[in-house]
N, C-alpha and C. Protein backbone atom coordinates (compact mmCIF):
# COMPACT_ATOMS: atom_id res chain seq x y z
N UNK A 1 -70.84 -17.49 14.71
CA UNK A 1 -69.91 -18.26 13.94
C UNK A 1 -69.13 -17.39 12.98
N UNK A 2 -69.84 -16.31 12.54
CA UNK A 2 -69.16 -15.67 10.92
C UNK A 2 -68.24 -14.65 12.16
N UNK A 3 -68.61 -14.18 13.12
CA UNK A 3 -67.85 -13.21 13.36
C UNK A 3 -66.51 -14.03 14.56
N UNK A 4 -66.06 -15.09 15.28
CA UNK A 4 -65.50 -16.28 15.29
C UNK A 4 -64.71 -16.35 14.22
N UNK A 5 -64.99 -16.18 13.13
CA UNK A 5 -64.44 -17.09 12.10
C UNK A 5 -63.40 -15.84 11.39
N UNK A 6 -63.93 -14.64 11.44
CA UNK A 6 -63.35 -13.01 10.91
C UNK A 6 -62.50 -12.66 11.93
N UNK A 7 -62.60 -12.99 13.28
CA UNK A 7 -61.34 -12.95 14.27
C UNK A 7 -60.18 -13.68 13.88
N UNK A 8 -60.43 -15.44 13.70
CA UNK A 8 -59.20 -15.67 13.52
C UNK A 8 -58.96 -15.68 12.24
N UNK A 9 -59.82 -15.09 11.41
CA UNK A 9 -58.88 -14.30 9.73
C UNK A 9 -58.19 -13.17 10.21
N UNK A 10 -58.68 -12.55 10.69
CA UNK A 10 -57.96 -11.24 10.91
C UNK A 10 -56.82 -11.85 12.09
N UNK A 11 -56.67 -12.67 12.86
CA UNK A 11 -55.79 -12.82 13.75
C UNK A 11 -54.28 -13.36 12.98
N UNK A 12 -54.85 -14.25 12.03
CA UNK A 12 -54.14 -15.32 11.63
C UNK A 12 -53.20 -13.73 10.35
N UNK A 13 -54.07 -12.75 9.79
CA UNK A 13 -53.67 -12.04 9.14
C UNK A 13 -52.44 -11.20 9.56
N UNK A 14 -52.84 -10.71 11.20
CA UNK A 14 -52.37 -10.25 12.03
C UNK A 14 -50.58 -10.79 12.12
N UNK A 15 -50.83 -12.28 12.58
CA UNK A 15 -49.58 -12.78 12.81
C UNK A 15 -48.72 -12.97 11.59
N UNK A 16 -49.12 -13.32 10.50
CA UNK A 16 -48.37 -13.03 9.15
C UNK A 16 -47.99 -12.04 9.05
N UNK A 17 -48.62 -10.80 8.92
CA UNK A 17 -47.62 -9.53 9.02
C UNK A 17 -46.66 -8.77 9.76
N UNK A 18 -46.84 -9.74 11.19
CA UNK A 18 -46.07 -8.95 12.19
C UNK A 18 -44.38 -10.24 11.97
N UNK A 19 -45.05 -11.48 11.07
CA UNK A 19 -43.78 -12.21 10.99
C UNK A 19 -42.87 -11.89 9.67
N UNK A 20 -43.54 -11.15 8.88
CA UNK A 20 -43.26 -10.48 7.33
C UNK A 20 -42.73 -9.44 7.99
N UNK A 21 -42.84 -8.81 8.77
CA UNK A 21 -42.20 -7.13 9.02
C UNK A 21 -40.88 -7.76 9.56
N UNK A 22 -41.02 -8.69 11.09
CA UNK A 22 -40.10 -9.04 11.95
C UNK A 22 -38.89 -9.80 10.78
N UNK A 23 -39.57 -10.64 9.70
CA UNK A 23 -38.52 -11.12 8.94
C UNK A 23 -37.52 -9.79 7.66
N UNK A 24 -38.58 -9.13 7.50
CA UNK A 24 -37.68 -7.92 6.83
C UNK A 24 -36.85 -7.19 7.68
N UNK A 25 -37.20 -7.34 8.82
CA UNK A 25 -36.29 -6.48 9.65
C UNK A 25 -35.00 -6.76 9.74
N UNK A 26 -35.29 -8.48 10.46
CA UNK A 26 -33.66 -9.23 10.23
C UNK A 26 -32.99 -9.18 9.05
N UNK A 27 -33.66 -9.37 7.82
CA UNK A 27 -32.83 -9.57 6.17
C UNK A 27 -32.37 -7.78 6.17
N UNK A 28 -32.64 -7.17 6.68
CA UNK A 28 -32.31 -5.57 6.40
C UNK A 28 -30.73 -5.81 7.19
N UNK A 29 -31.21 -5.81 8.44
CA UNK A 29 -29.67 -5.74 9.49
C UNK A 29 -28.64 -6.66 9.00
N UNK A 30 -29.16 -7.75 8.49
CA UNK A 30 -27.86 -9.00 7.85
C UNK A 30 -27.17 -8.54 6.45
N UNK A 31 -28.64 -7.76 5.45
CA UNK A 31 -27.38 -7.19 4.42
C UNK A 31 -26.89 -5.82 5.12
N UNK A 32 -26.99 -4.68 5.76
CA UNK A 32 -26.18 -3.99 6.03
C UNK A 32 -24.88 -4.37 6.74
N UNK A 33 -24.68 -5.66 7.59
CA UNK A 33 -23.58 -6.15 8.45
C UNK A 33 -22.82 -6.40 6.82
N UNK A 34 -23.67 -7.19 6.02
CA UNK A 34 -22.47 -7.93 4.83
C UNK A 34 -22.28 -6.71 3.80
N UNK A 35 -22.74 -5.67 4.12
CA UNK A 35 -22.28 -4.28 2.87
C UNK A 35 -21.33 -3.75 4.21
N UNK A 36 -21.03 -3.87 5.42
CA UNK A 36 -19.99 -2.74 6.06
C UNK A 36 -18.66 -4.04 5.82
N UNK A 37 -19.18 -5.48 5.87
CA UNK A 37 -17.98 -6.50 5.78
C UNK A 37 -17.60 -6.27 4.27
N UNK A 38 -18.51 -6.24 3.16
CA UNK A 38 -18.13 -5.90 2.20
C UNK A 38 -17.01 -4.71 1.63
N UNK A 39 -17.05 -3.71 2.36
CA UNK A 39 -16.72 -2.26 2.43
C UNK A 39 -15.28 -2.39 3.21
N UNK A 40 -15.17 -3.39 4.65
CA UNK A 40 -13.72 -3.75 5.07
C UNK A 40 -12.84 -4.44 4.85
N UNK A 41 -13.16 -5.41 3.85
CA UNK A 41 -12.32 -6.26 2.66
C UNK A 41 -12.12 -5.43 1.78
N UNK A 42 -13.00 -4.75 1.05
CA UNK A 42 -12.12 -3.56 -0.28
C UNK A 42 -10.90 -2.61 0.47
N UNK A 43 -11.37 -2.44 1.47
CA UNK A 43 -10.22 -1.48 2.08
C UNK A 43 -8.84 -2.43 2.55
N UNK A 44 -9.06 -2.86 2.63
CA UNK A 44 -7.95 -4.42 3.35
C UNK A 44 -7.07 -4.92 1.60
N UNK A 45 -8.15 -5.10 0.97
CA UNK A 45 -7.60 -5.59 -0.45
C UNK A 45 -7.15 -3.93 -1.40
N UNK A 46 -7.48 -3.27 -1.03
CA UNK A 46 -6.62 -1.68 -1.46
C UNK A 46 -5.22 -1.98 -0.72
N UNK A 47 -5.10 -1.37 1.20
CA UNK A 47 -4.14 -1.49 1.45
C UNK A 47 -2.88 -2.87 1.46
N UNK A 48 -3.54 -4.49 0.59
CA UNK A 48 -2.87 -5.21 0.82
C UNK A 48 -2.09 -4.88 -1.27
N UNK A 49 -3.06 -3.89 -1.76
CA UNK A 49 -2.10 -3.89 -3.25
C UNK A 49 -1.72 -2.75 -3.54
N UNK A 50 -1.46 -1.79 -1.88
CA UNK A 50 -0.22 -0.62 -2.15
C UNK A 50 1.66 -1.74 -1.69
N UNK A 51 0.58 -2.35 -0.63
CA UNK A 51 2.07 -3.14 0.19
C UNK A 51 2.92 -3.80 -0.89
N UNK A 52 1.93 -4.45 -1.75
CA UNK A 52 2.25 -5.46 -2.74
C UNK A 52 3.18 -4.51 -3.88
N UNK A 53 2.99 -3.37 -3.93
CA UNK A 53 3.18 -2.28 -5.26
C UNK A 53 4.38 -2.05 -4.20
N UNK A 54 4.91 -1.59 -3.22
CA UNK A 54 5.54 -0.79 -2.42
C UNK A 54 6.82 -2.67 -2.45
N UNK A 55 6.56 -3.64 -1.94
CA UNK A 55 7.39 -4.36 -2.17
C UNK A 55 7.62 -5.20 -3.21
N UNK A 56 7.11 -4.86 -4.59
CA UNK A 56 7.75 -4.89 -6.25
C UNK A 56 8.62 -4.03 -6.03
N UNK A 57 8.34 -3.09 -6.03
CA UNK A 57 9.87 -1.96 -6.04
C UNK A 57 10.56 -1.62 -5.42
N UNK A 58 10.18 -2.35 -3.81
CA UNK A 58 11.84 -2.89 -3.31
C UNK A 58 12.51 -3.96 -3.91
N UNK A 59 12.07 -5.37 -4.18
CA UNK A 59 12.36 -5.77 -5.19
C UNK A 59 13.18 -5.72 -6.19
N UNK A 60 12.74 -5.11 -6.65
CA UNK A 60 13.75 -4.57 -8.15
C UNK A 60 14.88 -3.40 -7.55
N UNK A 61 14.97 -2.73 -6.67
CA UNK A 61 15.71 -1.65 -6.00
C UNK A 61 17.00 -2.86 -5.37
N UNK A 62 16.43 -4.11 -5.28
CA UNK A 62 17.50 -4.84 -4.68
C UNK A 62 19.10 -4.65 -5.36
N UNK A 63 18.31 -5.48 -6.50
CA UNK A 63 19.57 -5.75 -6.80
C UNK A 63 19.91 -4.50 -7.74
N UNK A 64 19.80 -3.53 -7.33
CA UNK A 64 20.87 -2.05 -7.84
C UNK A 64 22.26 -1.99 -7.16
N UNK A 65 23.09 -1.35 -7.60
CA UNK A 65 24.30 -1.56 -6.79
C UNK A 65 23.84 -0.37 -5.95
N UNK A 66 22.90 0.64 -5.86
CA UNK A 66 23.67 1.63 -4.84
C UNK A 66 22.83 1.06 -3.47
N UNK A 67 21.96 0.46 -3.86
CA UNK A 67 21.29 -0.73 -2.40
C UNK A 67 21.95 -1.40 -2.16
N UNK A 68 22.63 -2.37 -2.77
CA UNK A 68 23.82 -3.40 -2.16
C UNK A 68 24.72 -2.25 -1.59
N UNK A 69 25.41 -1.38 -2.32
CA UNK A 69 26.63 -0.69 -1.48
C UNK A 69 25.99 0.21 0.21
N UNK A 70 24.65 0.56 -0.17
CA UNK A 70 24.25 1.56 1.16
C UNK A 70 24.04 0.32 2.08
N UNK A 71 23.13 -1.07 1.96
CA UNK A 71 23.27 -2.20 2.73
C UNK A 71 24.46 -2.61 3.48
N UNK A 72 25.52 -2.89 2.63
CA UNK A 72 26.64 -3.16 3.09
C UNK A 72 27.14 -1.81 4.08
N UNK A 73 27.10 -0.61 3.93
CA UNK A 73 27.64 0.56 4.62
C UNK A 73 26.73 0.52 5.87
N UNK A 74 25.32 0.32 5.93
CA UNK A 74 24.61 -0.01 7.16
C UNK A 74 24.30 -1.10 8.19
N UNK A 75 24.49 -2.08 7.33
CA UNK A 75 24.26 -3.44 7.99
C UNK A 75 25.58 -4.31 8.41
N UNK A 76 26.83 -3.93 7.34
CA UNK A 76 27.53 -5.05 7.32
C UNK A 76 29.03 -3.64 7.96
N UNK A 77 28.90 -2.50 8.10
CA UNK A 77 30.00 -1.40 8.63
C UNK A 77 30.90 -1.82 7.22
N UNK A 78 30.83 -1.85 6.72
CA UNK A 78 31.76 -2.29 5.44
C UNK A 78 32.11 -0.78 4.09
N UNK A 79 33.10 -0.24 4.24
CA UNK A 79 33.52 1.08 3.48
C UNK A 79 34.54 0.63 2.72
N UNK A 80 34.78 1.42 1.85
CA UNK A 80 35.80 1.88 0.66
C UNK A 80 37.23 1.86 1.40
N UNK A 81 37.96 1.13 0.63
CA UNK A 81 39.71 1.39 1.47
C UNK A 81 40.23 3.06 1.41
N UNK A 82 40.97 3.50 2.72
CA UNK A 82 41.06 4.56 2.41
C UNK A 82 39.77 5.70 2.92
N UNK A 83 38.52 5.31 3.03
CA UNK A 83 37.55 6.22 3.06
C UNK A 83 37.72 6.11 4.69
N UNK A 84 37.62 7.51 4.88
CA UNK A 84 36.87 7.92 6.97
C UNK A 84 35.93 7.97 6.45
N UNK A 85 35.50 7.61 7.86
CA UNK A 85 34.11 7.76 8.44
C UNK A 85 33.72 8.34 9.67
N UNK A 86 32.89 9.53 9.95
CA UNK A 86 33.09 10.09 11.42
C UNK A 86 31.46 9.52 11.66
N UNK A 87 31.44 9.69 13.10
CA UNK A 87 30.13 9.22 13.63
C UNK A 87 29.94 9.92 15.05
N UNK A 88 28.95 11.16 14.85
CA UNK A 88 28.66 11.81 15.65
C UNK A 88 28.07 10.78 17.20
N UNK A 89 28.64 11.14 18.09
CA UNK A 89 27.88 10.76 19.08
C UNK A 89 27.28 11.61 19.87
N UNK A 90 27.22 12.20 19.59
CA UNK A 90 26.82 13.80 20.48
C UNK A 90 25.35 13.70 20.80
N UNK A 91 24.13 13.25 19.58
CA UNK A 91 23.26 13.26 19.61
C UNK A 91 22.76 12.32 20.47
C-alpha cells in the first residue's frame, strides 16, 4: 500500500512538473514573439515620425514663392515673358 501510494506521489509529482516546464516554455516563446512585435512597431513608429518631420517641411516649403515658381516651371511649362528655354533631347 505505502509503496502504491509513493508511486502515484511521485507520478502525480512527475506530471506537475513536466506541465510547469511545458507551461514555461510556451509563456517564454509568447513573450519573445511580443518583444520582436514590440521592437517592429518602434521601428514603424520611428520611420512613420521621420515621414511626418519630412512632410512638415514640405509643408511649410509650400507656400514659398520659389516652390510655387519651380512648380509652375515643372508641372504647369509656365516661364517668365521673354525668357528661352532650351531642352536637351539628346539624352
Amino acid at each position: 500500500m505505502k509503496k502504491s501510494r509513493k508511486l502515484y506521489r511521485n507520478l502525480i509529482i512527475l506530471a506537475i512538473g513536466i506541465y510547469v516546464i511545458f507551461t514555461l516554455i510556451s509563456q517564454q516563446n509568447t513573450l519573445n514573439q511580443y518583444s520582436q512585435n514590440a521592437k517592429d512597431l518602434s521601428q514603424k513608429i520611428e520611420k512613420e515620425k521621420e515621414i511626418k518631420e519630412e512632410l512638415a517641411k514640405k509643408k511649410e516649403d509650400v507656400n514659398s514663392l520659389e516652390f510655387i515658381e519651380q512648380m509652375a516651371r515643372e508641372k504647369l511649362d509656365m516661364y517668365y515673358p521673354n525668357e528661352r528655354v532650351y531642352v536637351d533631347r539628346g539624352m
